[in-house]
C-alpha atoms as a PDB file:
ATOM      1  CA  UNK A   1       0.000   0.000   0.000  1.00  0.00           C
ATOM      2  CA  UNK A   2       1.129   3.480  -1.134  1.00  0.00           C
ATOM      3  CA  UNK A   3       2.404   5.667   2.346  1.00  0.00           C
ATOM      4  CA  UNK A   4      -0.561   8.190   2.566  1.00  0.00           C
ATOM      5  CA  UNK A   5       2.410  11.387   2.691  1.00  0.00           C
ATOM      6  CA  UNK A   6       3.147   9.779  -0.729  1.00  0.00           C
ATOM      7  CA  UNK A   7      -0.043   9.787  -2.586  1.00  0.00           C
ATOM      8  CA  UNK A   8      -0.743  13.607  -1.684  1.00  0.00           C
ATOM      9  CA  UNK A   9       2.858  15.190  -2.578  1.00  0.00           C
ATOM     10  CA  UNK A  10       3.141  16.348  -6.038  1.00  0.00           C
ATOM     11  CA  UNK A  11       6.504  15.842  -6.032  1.00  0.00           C
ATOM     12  CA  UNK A  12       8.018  15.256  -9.510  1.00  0.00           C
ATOM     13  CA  UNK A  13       4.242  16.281 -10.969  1.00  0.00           C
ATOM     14  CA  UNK A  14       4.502  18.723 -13.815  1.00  0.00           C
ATOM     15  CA  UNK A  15       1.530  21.060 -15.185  1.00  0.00           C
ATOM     16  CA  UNK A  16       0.634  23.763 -17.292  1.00  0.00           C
ATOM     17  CA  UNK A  17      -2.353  25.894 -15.227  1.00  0.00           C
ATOM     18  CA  UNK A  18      -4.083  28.695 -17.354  1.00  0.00           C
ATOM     19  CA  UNK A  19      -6.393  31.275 -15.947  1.00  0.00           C
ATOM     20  CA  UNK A  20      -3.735  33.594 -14.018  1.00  0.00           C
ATOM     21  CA  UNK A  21      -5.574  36.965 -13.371  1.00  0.00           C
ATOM     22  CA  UNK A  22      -4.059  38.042  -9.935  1.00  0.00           C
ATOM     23  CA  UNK A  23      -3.638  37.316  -6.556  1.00  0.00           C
ATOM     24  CA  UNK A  24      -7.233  36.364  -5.867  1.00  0.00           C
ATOM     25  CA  UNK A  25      -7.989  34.412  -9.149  1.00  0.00           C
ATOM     26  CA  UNK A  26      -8.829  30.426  -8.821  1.00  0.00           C
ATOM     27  CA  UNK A  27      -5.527  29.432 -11.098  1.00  0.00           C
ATOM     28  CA  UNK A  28      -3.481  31.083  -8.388  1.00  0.00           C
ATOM     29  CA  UNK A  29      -4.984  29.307  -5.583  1.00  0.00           C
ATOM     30  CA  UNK A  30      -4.191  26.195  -7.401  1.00  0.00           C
ATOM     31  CA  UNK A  31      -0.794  26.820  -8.527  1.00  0.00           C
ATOM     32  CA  UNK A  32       0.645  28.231  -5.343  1.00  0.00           C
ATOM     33  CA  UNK A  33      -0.953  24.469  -3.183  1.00  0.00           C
ATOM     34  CA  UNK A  34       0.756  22.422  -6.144  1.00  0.00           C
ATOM     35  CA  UNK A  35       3.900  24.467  -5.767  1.00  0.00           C
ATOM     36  CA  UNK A  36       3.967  24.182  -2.138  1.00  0.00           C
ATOM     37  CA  UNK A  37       3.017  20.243  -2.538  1.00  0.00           C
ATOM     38  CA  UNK A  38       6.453  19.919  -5.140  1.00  0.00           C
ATOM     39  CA  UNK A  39       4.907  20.581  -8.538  1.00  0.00           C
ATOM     40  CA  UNK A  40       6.983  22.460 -11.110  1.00  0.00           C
ATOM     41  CA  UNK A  41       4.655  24.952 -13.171  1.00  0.00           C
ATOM     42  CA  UNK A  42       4.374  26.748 -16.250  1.00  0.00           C
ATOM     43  CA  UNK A  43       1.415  29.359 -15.827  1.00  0.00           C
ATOM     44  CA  UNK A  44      -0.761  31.896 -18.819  1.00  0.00           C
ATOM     45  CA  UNK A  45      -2.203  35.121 -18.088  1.00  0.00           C
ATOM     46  CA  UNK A  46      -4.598  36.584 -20.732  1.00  0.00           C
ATOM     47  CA  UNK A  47      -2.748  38.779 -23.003  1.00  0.00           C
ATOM     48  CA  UNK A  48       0.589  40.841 -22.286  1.00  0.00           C
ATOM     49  CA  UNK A  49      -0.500  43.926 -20.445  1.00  0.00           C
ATOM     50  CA  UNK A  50      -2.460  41.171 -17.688  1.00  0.00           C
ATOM     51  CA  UNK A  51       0.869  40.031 -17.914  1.00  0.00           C
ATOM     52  CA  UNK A  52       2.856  43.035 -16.320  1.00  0.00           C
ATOM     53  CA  UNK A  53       0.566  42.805 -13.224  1.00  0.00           C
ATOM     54  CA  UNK A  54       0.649  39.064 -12.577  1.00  0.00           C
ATOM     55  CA  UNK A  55       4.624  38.436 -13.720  1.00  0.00           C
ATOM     56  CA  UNK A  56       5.650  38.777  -9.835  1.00  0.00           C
ATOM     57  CA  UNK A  57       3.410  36.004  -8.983  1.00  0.00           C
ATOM     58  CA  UNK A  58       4.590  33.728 -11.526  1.00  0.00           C
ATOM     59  CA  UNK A  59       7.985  34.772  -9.859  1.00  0.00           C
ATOM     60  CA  UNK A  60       7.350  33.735  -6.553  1.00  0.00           C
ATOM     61  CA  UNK A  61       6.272  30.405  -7.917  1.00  0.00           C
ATOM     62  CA  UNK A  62       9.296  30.328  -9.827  1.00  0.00           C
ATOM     63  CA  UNK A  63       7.388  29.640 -13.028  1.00  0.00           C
ATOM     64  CA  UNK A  64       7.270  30.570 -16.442  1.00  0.00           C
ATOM     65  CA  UNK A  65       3.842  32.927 -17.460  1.00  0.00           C
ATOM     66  CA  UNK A  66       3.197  32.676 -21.062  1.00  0.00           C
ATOM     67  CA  UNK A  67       0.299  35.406 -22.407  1.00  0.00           C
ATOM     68  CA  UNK A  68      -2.522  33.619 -24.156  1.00  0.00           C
ATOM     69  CA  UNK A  69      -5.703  34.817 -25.350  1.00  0.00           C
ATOM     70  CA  UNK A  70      -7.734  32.113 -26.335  1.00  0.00           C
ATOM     71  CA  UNK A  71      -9.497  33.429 -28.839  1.00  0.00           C
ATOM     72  CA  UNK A  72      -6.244  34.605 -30.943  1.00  0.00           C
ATOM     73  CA  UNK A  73      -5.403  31.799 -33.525  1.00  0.00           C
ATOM     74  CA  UNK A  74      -2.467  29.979 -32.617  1.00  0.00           C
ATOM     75  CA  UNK A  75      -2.235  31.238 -29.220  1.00  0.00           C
ATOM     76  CA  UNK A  76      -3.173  28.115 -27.361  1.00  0.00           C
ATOM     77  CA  UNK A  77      -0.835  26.277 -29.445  1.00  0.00           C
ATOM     78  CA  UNK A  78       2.027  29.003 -28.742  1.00  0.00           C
ATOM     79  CA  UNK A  79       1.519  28.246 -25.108  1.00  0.00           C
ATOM     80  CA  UNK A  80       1.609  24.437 -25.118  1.00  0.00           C
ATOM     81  CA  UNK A  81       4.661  24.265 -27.092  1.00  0.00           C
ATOM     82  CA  UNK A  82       6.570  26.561 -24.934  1.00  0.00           C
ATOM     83  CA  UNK A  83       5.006  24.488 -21.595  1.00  0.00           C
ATOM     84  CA  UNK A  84       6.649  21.094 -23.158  1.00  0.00           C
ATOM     85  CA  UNK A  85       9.399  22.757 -24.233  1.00  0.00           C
ATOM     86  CA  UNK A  86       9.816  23.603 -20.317  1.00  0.00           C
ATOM     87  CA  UNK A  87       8.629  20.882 -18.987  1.00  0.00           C
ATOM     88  CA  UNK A  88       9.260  17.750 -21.206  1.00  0.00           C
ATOM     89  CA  UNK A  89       5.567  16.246 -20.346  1.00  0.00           C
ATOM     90  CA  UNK A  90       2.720  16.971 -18.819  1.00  0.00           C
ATOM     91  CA  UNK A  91       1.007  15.287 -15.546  1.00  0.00           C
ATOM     92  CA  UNK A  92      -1.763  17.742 -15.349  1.00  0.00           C
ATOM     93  CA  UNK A  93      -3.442  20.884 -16.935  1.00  0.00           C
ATOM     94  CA  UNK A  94      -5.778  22.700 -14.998  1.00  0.00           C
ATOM     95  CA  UNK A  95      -7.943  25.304 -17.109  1.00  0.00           C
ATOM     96  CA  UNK A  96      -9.303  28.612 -15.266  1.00  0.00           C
ATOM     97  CA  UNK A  97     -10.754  30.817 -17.772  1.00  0.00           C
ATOM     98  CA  UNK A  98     -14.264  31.879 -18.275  1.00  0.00           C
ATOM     99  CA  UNK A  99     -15.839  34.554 -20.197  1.00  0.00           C
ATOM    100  CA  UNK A 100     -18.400  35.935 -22.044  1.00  0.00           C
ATOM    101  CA  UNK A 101     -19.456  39.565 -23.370  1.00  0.00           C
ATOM    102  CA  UNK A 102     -21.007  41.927 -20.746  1.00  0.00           C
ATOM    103  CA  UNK A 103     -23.976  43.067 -22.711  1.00  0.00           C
ATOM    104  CA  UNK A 104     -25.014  39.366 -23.016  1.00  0.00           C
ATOM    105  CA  UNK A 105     -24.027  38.276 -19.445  1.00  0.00           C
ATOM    106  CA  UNK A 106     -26.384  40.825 -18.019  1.00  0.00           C
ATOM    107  CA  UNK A 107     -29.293  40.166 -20.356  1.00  0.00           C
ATOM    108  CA  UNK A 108     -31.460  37.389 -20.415  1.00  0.00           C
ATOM    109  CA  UNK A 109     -30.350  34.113 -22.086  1.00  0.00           C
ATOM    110  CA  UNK A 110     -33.549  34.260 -24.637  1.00  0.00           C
ATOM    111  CA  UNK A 111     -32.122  37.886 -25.271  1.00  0.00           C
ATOM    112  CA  UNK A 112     -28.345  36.556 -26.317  1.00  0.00           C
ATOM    113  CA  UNK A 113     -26.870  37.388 -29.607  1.00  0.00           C
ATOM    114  CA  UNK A 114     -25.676  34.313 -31.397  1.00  0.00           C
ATOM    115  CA  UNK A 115     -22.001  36.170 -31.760  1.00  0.00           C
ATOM    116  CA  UNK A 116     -22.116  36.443 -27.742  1.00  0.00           C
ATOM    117  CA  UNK A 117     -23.037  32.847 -27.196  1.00  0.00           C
ATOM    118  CA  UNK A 118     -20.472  31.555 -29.505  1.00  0.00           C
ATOM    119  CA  UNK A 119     -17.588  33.787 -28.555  1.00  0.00           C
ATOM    120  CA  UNK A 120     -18.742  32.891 -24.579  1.00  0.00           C
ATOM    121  CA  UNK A 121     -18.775  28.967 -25.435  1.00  0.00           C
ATOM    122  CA  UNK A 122     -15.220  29.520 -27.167  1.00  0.00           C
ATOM    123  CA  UNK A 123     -13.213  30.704 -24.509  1.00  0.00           C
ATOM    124  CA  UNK A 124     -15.149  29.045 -21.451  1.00  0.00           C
ATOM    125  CA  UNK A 125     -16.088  25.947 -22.948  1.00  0.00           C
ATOM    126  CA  UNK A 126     -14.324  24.757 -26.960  1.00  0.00           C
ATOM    127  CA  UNK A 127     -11.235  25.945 -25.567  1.00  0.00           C
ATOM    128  CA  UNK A 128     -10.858  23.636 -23.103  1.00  0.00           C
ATOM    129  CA  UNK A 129     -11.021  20.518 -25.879  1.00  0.00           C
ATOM    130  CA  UNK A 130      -8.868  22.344 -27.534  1.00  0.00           C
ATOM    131  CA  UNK A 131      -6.843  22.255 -25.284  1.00  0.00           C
ATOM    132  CA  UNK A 132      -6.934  18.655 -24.079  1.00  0.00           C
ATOM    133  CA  UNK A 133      -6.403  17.776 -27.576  1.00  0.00           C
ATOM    134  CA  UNK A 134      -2.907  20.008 -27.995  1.00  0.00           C
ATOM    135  CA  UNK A 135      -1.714  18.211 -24.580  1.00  0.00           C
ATOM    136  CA  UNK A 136      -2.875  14.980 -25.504  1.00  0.00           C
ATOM    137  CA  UNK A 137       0.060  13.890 -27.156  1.00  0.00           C
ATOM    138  CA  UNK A 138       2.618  15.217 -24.323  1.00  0.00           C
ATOM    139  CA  UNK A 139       0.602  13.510 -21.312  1.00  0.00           C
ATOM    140  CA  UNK A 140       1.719  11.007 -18.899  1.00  0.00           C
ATOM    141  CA  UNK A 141       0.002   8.272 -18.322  1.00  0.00           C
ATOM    142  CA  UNK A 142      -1.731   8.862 -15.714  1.00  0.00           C
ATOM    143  CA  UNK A 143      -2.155  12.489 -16.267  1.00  0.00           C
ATOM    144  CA  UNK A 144      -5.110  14.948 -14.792  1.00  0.00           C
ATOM    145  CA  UNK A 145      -7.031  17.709 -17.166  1.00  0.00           C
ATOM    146  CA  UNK A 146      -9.271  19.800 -14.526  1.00  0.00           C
ATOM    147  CA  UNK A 147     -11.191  23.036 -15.190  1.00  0.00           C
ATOM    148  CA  UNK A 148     -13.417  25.099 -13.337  1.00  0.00           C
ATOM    149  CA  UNK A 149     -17.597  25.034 -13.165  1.00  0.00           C
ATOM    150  CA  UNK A 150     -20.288  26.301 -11.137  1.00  0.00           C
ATOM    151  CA  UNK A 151     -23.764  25.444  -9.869  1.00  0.00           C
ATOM    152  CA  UNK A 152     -25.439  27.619 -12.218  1.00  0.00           C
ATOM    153  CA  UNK A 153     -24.393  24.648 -14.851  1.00  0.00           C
ATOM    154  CA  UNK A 154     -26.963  22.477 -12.876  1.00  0.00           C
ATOM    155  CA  UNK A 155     -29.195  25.224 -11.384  1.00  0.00           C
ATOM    156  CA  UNK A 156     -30.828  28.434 -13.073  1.00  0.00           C
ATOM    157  CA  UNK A 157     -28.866  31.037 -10.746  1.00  0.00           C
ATOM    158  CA  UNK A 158     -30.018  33.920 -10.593  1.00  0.00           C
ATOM    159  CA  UNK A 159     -28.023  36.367 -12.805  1.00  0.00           C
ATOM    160  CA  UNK A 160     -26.063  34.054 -14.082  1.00  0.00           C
ATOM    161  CA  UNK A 161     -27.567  34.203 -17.427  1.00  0.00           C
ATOM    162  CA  UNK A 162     -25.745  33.105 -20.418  1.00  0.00           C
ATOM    163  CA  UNK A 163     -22.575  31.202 -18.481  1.00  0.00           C
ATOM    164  CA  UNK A 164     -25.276  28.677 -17.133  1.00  0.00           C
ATOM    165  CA  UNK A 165     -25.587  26.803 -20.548  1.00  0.00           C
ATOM    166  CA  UNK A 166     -22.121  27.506 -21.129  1.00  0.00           C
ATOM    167  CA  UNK A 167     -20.662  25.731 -17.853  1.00  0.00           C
ATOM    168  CA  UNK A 168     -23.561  22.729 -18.354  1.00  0.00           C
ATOM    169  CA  UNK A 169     -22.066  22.239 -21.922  1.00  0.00           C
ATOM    170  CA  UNK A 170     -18.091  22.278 -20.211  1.00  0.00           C
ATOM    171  CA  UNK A 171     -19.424  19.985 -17.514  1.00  0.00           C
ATOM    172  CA  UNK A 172     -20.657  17.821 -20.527  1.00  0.00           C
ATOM    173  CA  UNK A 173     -17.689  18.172 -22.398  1.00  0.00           C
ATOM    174  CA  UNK A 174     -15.756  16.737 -18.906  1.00  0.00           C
ATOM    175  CA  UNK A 175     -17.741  13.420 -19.463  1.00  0.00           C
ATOM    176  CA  UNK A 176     -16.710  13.123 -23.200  1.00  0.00           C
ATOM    177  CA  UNK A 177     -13.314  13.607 -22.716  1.00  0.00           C
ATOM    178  CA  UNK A 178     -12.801  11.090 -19.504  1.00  0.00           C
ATOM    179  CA  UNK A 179     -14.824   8.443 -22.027  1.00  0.00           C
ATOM    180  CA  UNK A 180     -11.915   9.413 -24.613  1.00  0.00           C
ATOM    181  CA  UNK A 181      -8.918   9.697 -22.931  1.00  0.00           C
ATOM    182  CA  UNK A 182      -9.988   7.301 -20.414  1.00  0.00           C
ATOM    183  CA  UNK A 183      -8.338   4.398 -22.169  1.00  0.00           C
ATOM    184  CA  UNK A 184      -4.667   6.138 -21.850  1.00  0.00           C
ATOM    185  CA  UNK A 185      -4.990   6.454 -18.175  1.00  0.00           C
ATOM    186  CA  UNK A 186      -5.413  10.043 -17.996  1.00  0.00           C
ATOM    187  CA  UNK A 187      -8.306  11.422 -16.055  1.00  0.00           C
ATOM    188  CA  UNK A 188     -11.071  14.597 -16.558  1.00  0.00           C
ATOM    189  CA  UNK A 189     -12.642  16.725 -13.896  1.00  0.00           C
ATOM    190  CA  UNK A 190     -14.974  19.691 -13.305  1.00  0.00           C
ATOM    191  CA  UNK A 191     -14.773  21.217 -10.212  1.00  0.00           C
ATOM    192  CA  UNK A 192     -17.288  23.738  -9.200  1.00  0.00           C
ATOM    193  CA  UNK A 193     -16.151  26.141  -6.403  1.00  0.00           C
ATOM    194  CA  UNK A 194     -18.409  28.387  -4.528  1.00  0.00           C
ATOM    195  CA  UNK A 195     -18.377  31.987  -5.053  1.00  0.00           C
ATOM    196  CA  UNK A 196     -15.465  33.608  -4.742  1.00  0.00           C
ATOM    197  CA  UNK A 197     -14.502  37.208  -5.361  1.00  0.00           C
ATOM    198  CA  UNK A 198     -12.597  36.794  -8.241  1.00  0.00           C
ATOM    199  CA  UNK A 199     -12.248  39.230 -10.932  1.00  0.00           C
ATOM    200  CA  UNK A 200     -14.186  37.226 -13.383  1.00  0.00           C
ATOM    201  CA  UNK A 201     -17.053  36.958 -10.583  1.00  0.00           C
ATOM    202  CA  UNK A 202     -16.933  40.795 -10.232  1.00  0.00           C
ATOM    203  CA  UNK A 203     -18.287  40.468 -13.745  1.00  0.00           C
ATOM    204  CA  UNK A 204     -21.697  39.100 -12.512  1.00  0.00           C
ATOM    205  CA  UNK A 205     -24.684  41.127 -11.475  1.00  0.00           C
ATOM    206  CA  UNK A 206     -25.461  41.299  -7.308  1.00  0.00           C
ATOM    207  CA  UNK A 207     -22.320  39.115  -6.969  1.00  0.00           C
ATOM    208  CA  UNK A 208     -21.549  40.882  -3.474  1.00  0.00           C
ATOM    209  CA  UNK A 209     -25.481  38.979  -2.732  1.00  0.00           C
ATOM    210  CA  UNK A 210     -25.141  36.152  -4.436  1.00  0.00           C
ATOM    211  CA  UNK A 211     -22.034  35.388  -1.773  1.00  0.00           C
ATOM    212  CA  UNK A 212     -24.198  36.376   1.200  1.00  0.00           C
ATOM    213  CA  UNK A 213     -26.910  33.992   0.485  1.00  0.00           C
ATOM    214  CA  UNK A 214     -24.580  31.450   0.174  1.00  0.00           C
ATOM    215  CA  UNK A 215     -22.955  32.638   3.420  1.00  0.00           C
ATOM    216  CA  UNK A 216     -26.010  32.591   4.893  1.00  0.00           C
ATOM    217  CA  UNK A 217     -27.350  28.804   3.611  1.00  0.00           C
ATOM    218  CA  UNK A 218     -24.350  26.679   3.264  1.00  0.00           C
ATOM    219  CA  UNK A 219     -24.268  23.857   5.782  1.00  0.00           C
ATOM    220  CA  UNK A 220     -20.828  25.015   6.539  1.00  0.00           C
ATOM    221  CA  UNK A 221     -22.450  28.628   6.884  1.00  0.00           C
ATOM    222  CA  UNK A 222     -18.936  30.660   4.929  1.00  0.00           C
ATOM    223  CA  UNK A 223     -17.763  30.990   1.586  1.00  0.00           C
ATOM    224  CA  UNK A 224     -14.954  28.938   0.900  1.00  0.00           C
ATOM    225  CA  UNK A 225     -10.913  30.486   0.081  1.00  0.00           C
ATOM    226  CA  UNK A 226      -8.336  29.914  -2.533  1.00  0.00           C
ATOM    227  CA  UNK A 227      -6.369  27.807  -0.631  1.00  0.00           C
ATOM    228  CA  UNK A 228      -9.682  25.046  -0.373  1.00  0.00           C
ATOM    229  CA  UNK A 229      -9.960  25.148  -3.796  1.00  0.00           C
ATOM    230  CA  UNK A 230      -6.167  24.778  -4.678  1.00  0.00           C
ATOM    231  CA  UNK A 231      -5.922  21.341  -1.874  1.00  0.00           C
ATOM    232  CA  UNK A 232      -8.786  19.839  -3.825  1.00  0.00           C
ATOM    233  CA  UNK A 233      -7.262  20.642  -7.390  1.00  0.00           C
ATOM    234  CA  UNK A 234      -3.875  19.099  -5.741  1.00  0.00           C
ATOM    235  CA  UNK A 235      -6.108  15.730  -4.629  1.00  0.00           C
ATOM    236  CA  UNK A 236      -7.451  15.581  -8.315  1.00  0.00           C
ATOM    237  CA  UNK A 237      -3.680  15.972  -9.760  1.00  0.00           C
ATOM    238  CA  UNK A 238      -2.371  13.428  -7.078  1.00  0.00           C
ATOM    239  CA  UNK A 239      -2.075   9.444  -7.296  1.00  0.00           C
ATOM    240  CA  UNK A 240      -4.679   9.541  -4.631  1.00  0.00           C
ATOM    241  CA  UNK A 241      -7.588  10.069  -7.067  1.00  0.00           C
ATOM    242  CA  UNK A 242      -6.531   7.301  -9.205  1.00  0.00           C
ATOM    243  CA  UNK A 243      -9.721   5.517  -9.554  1.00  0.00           C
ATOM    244  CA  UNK A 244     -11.803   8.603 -10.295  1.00  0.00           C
ATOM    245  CA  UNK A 245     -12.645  10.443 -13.490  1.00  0.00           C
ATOM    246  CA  UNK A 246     -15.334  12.400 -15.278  1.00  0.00           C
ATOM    247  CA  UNK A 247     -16.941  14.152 -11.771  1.00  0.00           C
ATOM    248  CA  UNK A 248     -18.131  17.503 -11.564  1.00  0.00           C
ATOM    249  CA  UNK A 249     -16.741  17.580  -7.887  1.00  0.00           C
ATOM    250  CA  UNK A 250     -18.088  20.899  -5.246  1.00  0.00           C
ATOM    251  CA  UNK A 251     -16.253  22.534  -3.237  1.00  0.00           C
ATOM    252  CA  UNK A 252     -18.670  25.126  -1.724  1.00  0.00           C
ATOM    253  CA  UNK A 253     -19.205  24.347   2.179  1.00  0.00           C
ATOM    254  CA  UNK A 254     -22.242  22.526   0.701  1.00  0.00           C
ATOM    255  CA  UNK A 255     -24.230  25.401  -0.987  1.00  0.00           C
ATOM    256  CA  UNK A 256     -25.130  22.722  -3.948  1.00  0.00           C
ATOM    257  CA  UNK A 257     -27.237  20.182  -1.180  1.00  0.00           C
ATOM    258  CA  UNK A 258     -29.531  22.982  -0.074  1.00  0.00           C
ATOM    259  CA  UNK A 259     -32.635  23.802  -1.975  1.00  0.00           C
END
């Protein structure tokens, strides 16, 4: 039997983990657990003034930050190629982006122009098979590809509008990809954190409520931090999830049980 200390360091573990916005965004909370837990990291920010703001993080995790803007051709390709190049393979990719056009996140979803939808199911959703299927070939063999959900995918939340069918079809997505890449050992997730006050939550209507209702009806009765986040991302990356692919998996002090 593996030692228990064993199956939760990610020592030797190597990972590419896009999404880095700043100190408070969800890829930072997971890169700075696997860093302290022995991973070695290369990290993306958005585009290159993000990167200015977000280089001395990348720093302090003595990791490489590569801009990439999804939605640029040849940008996501850019980035894996200079993450191999780096890192030789990969062990897991965690993807932390989400976004959609303001004037269609704060309308209804009926309202939604079809160039809206599609550019919001590009980055958020398409972009995350795309890249799966860039990594693919440089992936271990028992290799973890995580991104990030939220209720809404499940639930119509209030104000969450047009990222609702967006995060159901990524959760979707999750399934199809653990079917495919099942076979090769490497394992899919979703994970759907609570509300947290990132900057692309600031982006939501009543956020600052939608965090004290959930405060105020979570079994655990708080929000959950960064750091909860990053520990379960590191569980999902470690040998001790082994057996487990495909999930949508909460981490939300229980928000998703109550009615």
């Amino acid at each position: 039997m593996m030692d228990a200390q064993a199956l939760f360091s990610l020592s030797g573990k190597r990972g590419l983990i896009i999404g880095l916005a700043n100190e408070h965004s969800i890829a930072y909370g997971c890169a700075k657990v696997a860093k302290n837990l022995g991973a070695s990291l290369v990290l993306s920010c958005v585009n290159q003034k993000s990167q200015q703001y977000v280089a001395p993080l990348a720093a302090s995790l003595d990791a490489p930050l590569i801009s990439c803007n999804v939605e640029e051709s040849d940008a996501l390709e850019h980035l894996v190629t200079q993450a191999v190049a780096h890192l030789g393979q990969l062990d897991f990719v965690i993807h932390s982006i989400a976004w959609a056009p303001m004037e269609d996140l704060h309308g209804r979803v009926i309202d939604s122009s079809s160039e809206g939808f599609l550019r919001a199911m590009n980055v958020s959703c398409h972009s995350f098979a795309r890249l799966a299927k860039l990594c693919e070939p440089h992936l271990s063999s028992s290799a973890s590809l995580i991104t990030m959900s939220y209720l809404g995918a499940d639930e119509a939340v209030a104000h969450y509008g047009l990222m609702g069918p967006v995060k159901a079809a990524l959760e979707s997505l999750v399934r199809y990809l653990a079917t495919e890449l099942g076979p090769r050992g490497v394992r899919v997730h979703a994970m759907s954190p609570g509300p947290v006050p990132t900057r692309a939550a600031s982006g939501l209507q009543d956020f600052d409520a939608l965090m004290q209702k959930a405060v105020r009806r979570s079994p655990l009765g708080r929000l959950v931090n960064l750091d909860e986040i990053g520990q379960l991302s590191a569980f999902l990356i470690s040998d001790a999830s082994s057996g487990m692919t495909g999930q949508t998996l909460y981490v939300d002090a229980g928000y998703h049980i109550v009615n």
